[in-house]
Protein backbone atom coordinates (compact mmCIF):
# COMPACT_ATOMS: atom_id res chain seq x y z
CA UNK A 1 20.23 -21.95 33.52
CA UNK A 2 16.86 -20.56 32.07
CA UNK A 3 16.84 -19.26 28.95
CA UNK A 4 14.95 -16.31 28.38
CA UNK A 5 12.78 -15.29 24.52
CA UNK A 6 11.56 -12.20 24.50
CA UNK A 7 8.25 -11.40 22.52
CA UNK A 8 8.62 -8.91 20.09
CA UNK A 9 5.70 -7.49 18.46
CA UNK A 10 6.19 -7.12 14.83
CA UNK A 11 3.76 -4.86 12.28
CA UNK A 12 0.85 -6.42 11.78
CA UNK A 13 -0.11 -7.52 8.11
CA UNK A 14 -3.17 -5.48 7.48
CA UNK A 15 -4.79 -2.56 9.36
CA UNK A 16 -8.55 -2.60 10.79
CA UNK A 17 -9.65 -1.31 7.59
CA UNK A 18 -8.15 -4.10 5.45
CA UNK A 19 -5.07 -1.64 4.25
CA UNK A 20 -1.46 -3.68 4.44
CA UNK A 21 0.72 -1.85 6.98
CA UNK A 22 3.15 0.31 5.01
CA UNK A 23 5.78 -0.54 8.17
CA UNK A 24 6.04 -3.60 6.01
CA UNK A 25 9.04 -4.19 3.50
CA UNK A 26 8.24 -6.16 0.43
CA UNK A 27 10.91 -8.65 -1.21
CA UNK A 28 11.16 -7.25 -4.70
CA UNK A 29 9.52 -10.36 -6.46
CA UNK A 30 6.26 -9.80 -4.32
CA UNK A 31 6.75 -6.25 -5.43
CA UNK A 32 4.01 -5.92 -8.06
CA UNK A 33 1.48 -7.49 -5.48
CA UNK A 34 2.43 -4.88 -2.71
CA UNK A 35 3.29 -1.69 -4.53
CA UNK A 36 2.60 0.94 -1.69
CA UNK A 37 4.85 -1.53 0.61
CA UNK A 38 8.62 -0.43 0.29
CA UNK A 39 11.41 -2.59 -0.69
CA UNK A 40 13.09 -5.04 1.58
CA UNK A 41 17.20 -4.93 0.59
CA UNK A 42 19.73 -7.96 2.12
CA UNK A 43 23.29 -6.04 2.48
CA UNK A 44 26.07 -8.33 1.57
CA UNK A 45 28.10 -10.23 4.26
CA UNK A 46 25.72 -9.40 6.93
């Protein structure tokens, strides 16, 4: 049996002009680094 992996294309991490991509979460202790980045929340029990 083959196994098949799929490429998925994520955001990329900066823009042609050097901007971050605001598709991007940020975990909240990187948060003062990235501040136009929103926040990236775990849920509980996932």
């Amino acid at each position: 049996m083959i196994k098949v992996e799929a490429i998925k294309p994520g955001p990329k991490p900066k823009k042609e002009d050097g901007t971050p991509d605001e598709r991007r979460r940020v975990n909240p202790e990187n948060k003062p680094k990235y501040p136009k980045l929103k926040p990236h929340n775990h849920k509980r029990n996932d």
